[in-house]
PDB file of N, CA and C in Angstrom:
ATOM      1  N   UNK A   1     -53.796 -15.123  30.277  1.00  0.00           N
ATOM      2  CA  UNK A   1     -53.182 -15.760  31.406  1.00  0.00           C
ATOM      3  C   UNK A   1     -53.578 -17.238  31.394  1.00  0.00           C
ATOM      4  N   UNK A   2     -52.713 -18.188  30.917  1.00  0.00           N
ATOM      5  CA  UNK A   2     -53.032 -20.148  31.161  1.00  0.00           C
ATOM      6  C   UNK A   2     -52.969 -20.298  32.476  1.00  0.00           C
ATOM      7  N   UNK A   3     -54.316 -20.882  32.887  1.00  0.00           N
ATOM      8  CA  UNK A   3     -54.255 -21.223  34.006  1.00  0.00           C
ATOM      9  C   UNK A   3     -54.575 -23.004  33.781  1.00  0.00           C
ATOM     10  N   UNK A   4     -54.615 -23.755  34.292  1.00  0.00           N
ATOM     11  CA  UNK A   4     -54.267 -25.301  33.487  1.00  0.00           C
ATOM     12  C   UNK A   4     -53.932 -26.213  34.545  1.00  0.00           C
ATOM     13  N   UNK A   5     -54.814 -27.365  35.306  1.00  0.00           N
ATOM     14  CA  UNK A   5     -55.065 -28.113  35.897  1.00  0.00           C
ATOM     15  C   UNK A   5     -54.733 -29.344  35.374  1.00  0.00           C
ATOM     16  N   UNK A   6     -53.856 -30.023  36.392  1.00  0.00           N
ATOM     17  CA  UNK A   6     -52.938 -31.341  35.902  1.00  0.00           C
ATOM     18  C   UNK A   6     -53.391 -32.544  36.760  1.00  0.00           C
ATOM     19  N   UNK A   7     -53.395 -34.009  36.626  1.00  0.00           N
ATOM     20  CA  UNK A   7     -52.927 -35.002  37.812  1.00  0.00           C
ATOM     21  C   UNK A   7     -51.803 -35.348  37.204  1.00  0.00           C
ATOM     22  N   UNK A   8     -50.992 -35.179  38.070  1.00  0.00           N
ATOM     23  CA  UNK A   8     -49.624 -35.435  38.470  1.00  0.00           C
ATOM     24  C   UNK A   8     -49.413 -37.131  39.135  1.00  0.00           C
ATOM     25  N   UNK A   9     -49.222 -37.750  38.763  1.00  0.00           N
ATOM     26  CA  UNK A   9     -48.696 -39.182  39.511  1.00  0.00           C
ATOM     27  C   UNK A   9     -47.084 -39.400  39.394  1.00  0.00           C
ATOM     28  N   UNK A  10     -47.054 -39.727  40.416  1.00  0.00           N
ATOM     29  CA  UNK A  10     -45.410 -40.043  40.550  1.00  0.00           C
ATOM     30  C   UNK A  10     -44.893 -41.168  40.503  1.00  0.00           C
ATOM     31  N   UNK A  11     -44.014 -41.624  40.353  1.00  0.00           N
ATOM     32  CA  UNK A  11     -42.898 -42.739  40.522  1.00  0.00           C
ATOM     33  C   UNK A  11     -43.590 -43.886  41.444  1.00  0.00           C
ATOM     34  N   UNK A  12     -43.825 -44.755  42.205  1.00  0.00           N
ATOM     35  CA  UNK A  12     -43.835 -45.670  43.070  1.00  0.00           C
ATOM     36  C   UNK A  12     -43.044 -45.100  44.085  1.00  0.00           C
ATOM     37  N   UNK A  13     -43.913 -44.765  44.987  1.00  0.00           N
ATOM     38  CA  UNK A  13     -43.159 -44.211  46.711  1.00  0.00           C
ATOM     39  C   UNK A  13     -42.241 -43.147  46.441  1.00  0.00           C
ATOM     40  N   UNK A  14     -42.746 -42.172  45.612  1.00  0.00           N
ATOM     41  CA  UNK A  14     -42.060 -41.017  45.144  1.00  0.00           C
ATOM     42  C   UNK A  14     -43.026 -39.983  45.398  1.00  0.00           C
ATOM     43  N   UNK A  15     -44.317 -40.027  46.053  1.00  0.00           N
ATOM     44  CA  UNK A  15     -45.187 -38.828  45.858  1.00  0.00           C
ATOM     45  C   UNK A  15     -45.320 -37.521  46.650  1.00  0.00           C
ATOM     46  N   UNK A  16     -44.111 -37.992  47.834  1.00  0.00           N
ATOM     47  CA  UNK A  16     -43.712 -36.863  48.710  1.00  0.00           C
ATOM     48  C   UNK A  16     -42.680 -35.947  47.961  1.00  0.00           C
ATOM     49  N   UNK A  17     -41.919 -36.504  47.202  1.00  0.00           N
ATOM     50  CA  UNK A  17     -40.741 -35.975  46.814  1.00  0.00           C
ATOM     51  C   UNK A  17     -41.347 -35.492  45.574  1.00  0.00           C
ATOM     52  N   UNK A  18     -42.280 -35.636  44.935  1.00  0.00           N
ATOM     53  CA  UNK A  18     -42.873 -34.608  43.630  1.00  0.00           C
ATOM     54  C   UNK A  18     -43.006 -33.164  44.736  1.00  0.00           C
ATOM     55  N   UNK A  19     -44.142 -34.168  45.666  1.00  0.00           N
ATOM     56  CA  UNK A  19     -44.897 -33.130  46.154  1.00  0.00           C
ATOM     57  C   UNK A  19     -44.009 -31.595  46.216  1.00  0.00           C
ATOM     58  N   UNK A  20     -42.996 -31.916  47.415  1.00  0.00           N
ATOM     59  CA  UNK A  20     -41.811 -31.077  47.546  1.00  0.00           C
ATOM     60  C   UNK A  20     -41.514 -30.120  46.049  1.00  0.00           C
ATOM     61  N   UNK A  21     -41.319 -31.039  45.635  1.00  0.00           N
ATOM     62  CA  UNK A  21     -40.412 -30.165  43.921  1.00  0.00           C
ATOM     63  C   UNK A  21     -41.421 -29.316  43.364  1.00  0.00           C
ATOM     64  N   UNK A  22     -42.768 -30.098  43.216  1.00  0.00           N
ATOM     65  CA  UNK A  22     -43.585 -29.179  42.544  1.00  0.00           C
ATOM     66  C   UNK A  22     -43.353 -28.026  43.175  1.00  0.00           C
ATOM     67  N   UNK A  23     -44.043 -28.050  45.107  1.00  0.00           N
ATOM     68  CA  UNK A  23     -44.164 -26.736  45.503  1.00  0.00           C
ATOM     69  C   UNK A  23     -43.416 -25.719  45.469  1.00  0.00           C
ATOM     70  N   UNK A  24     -42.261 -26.013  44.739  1.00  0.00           N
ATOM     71  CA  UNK A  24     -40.920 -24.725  44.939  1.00  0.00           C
ATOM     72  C   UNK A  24     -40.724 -24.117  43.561  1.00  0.00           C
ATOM     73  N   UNK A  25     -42.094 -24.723  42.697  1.00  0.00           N
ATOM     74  CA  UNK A  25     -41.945 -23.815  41.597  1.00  0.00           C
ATOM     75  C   UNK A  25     -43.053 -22.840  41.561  1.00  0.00           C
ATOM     76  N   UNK A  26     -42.601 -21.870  40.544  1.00  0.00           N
ATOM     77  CA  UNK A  26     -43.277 -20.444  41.001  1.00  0.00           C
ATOM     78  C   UNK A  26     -44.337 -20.438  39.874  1.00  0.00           C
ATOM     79  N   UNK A  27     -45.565 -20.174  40.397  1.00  0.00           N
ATOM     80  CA  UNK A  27     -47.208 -20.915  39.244  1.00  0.00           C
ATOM     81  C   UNK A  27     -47.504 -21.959  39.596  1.00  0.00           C
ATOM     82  N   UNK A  28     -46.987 -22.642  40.695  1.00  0.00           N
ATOM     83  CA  UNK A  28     -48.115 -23.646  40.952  1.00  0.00           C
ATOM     84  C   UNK A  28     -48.395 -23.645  42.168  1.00  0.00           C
ATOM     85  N   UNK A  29     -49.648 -24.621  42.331  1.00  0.00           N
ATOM     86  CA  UNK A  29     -50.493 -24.886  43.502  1.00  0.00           C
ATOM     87  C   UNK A  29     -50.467 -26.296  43.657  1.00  0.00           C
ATOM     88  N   UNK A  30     -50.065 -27.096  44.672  1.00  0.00           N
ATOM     89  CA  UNK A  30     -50.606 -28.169  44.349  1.00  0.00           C
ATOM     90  C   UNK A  30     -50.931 -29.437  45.770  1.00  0.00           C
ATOM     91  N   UNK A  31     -52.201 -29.926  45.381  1.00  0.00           N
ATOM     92  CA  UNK A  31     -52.716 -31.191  46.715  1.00  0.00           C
ATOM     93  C   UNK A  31     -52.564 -31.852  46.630  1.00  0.00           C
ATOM     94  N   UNK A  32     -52.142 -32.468  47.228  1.00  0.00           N
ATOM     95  CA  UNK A  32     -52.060 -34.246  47.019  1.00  0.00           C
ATOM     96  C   UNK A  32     -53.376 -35.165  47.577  1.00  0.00           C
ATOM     97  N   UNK A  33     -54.066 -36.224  46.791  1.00  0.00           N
ATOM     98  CA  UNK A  33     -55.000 -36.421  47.272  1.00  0.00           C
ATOM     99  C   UNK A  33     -54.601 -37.705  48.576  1.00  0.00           C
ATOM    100  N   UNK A  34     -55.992 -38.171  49.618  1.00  0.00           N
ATOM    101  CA  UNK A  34     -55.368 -38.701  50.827  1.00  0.00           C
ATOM    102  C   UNK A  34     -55.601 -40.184  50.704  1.00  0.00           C
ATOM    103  N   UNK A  35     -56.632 -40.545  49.142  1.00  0.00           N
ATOM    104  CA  UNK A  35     -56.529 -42.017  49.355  1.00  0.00           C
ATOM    105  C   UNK A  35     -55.992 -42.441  47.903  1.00  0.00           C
ATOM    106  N   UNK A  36     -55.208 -41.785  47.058  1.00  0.00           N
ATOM    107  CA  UNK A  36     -54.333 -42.315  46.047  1.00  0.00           C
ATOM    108  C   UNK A  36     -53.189 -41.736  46.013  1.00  0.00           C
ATOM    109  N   UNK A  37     -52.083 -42.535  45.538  1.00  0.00           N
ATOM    110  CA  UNK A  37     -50.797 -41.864  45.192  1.00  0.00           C
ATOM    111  C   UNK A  37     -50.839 -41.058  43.523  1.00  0.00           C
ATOM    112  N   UNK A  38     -51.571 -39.716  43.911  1.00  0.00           N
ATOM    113  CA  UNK A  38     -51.867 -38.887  42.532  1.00  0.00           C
ATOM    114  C   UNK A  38     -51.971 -37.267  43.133  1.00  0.00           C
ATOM    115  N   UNK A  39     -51.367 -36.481  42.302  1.00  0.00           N
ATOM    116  CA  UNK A  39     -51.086 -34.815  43.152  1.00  0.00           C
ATOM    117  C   UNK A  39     -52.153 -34.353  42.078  1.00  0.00           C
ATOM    118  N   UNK A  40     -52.843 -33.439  42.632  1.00  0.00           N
ATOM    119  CA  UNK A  40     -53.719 -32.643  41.685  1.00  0.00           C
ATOM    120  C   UNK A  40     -52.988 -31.346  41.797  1.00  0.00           C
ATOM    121  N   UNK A  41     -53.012 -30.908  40.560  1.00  0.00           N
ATOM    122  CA  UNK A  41     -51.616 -29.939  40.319  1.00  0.00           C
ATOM    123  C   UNK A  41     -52.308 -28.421  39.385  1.00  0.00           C
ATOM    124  N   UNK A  42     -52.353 -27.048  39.815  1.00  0.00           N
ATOM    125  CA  UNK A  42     -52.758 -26.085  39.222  1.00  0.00           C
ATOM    126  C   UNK A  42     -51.913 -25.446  38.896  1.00  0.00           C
ATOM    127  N   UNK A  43     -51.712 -24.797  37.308  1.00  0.00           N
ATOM    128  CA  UNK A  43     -50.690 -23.784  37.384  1.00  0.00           C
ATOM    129  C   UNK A  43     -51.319 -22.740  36.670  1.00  0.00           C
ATOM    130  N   UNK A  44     -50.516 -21.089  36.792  1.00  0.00           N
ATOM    131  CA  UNK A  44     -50.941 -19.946  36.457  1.00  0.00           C
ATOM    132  C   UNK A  44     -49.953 -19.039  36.224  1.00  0.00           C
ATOM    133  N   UNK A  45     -49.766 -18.894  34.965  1.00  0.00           N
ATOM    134  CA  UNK A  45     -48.796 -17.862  34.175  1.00  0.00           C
ATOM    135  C   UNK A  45     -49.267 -17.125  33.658  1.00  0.00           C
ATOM    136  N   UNK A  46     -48.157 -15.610  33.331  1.00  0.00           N
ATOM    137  CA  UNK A  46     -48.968 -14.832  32.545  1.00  0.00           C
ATOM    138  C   UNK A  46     -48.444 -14.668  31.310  1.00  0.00           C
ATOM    139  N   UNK A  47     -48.144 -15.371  30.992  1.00  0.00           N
ATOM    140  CA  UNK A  47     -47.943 -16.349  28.845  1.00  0.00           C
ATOM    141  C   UNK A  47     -48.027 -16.999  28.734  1.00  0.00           C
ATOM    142  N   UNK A  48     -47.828 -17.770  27.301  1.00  0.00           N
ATOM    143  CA  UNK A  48     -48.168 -18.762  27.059  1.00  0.00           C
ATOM    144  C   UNK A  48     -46.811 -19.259  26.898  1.00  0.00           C
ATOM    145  N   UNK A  49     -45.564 -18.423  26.994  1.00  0.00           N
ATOM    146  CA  UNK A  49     -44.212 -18.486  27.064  1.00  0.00           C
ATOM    147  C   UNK A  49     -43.534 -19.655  27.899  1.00  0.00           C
ATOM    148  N   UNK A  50     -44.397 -18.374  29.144  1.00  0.00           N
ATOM    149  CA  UNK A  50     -44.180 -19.133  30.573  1.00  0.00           C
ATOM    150  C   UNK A  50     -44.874 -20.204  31.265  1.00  0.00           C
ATOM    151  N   UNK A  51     -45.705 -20.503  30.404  1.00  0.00           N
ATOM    152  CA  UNK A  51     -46.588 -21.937  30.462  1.00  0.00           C
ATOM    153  C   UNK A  51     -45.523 -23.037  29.961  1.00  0.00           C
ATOM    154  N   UNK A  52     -45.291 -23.011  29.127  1.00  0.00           N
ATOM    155  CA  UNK A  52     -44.480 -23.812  28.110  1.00  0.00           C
ATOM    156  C   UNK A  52     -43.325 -23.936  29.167  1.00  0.00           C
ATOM    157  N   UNK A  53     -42.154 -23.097  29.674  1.00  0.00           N
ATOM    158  CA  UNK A  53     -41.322 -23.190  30.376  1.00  0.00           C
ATOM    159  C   UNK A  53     -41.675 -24.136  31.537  1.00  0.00           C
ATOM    160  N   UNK A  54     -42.752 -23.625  32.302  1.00  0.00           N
ATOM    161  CA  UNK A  54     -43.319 -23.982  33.646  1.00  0.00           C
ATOM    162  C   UNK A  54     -43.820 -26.006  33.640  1.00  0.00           C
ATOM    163  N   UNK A  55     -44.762 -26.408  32.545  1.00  0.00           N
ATOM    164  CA  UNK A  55     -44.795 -27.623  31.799  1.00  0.00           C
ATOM    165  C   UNK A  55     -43.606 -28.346  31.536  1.00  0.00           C
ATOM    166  N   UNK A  56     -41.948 -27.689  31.506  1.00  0.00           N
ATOM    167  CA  UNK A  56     -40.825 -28.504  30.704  1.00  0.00           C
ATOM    168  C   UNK A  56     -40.751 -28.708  32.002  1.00  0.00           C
ATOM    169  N   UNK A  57     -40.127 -27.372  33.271  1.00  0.00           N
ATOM    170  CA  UNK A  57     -39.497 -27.524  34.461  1.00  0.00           C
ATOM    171  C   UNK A  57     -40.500 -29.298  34.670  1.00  0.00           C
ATOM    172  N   UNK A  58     -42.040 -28.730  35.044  1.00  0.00           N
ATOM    173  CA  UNK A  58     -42.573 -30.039  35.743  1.00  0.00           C
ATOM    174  C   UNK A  58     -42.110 -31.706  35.297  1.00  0.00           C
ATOM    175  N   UNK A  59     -42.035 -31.420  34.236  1.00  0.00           N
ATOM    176  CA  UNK A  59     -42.013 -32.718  33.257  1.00  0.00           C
ATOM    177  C   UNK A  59     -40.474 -33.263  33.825  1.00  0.00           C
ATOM    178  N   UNK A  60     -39.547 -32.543  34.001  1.00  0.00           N
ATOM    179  CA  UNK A  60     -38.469 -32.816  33.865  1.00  0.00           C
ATOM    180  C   UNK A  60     -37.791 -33.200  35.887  1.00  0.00           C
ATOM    181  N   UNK A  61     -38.955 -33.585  36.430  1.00  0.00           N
ATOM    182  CA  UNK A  61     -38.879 -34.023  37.611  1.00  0.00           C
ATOM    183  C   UNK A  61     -38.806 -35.357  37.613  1.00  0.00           C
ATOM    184  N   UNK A  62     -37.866 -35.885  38.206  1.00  0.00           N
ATOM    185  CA  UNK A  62     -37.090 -37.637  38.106  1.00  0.00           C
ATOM    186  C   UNK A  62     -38.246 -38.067  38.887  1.00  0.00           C
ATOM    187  N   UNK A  63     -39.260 -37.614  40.029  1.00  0.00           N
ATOM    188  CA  UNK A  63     -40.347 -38.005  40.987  1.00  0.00           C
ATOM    189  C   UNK A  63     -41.148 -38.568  39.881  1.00  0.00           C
ATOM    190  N   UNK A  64     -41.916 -37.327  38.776  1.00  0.00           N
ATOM    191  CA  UNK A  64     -42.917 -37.750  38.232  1.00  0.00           C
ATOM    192  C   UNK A  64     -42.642 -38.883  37.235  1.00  0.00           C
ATOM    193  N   UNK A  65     -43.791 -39.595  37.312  1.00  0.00           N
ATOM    194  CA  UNK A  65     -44.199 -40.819  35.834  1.00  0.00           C
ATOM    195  C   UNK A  65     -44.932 -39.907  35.035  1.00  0.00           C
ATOM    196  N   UNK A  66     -46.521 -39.491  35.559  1.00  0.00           N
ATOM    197  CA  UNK A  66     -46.965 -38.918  34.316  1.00  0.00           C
ATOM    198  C   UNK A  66     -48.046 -37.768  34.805  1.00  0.00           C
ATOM    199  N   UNK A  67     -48.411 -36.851  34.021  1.00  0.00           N
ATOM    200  CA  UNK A  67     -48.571 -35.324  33.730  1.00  0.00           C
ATOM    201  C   UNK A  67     -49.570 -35.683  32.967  1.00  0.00           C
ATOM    202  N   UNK A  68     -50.776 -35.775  33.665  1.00  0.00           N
ATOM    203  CA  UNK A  68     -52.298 -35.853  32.873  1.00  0.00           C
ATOM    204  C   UNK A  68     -53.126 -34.389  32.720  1.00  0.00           C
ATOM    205  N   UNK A  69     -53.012 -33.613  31.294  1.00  0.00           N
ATOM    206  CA  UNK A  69     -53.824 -32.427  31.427  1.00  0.00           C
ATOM    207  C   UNK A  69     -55.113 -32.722  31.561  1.00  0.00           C
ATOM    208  N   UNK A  70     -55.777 -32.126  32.879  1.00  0.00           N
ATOM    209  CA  UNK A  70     -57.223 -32.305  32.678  1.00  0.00           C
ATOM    210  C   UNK A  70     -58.299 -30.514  32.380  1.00  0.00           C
ATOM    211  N   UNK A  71     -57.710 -29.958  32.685  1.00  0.00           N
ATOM    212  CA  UNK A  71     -58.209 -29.035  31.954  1.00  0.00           C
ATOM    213  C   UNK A  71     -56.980 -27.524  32.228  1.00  0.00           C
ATOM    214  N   UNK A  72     -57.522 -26.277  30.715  1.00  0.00           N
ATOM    215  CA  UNK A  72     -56.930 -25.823  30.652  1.00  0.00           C
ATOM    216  C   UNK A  72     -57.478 -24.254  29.617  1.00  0.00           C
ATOM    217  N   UNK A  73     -57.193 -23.559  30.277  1.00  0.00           N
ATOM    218  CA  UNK A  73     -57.787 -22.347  29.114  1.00  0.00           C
ATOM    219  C   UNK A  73     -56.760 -20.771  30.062  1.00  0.00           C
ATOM    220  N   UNK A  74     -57.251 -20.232  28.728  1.00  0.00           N
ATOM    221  CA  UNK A  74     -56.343 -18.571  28.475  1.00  0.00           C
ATOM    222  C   UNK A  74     -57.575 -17.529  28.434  1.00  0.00           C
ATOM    223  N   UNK A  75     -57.186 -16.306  29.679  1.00  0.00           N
ATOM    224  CA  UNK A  75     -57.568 -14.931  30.085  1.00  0.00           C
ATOM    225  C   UNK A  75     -56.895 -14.278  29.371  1.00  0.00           C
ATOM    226  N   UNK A  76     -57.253 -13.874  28.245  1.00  0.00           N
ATOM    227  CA  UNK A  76     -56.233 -12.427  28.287  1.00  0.00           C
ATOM    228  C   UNK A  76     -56.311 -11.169  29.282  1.00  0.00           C
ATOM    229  N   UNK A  77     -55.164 -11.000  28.917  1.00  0.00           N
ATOM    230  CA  UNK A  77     -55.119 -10.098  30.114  1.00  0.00           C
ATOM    231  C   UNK A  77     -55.368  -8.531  29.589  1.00  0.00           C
ATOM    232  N   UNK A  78     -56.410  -7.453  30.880  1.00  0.00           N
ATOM    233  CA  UNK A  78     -56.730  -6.496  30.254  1.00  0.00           C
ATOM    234  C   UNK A  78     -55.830  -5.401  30.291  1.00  0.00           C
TER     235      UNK A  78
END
């Protein structure tokens, strides 16, 4: 199971409108912090399939600039 912790920064005066998009996808979690324009972003799939999918959806948000992995590792599952 990838579970895989992101900062997310958005566009210039775009960080509500990530915010929004991120939350309506299914595997993630995500905060926005209260004194920078930067989302700290968790996600949790159960492949590495659906990691890959879940990573394109994010990427492919007109809000975000950039998708910093800060950490990331795999459970298999029992």
């Amino acid at each position: 199971m990838p579970i895989k912790s992101y900062l997310a920064h958005p566009q210039e005066g775009k960080k509500e409108d990530l915010l929004k998009a991120i939350s309506t996808l299914k595997g993630c979690e995500v905060l926005p912090a209260e004194n920078k324009e930067v989302l700290v972003l968790v996600t949790e799939t159960e492949t590495e399939l659906e990691d890959t999918i879940l990573k394109e959806k994010i990427e492919a948000i007109n809000s975000l600039k950039l998708l910093a992995l800060v950490s990331g590792f795999h459970t298999p599952i029992k």
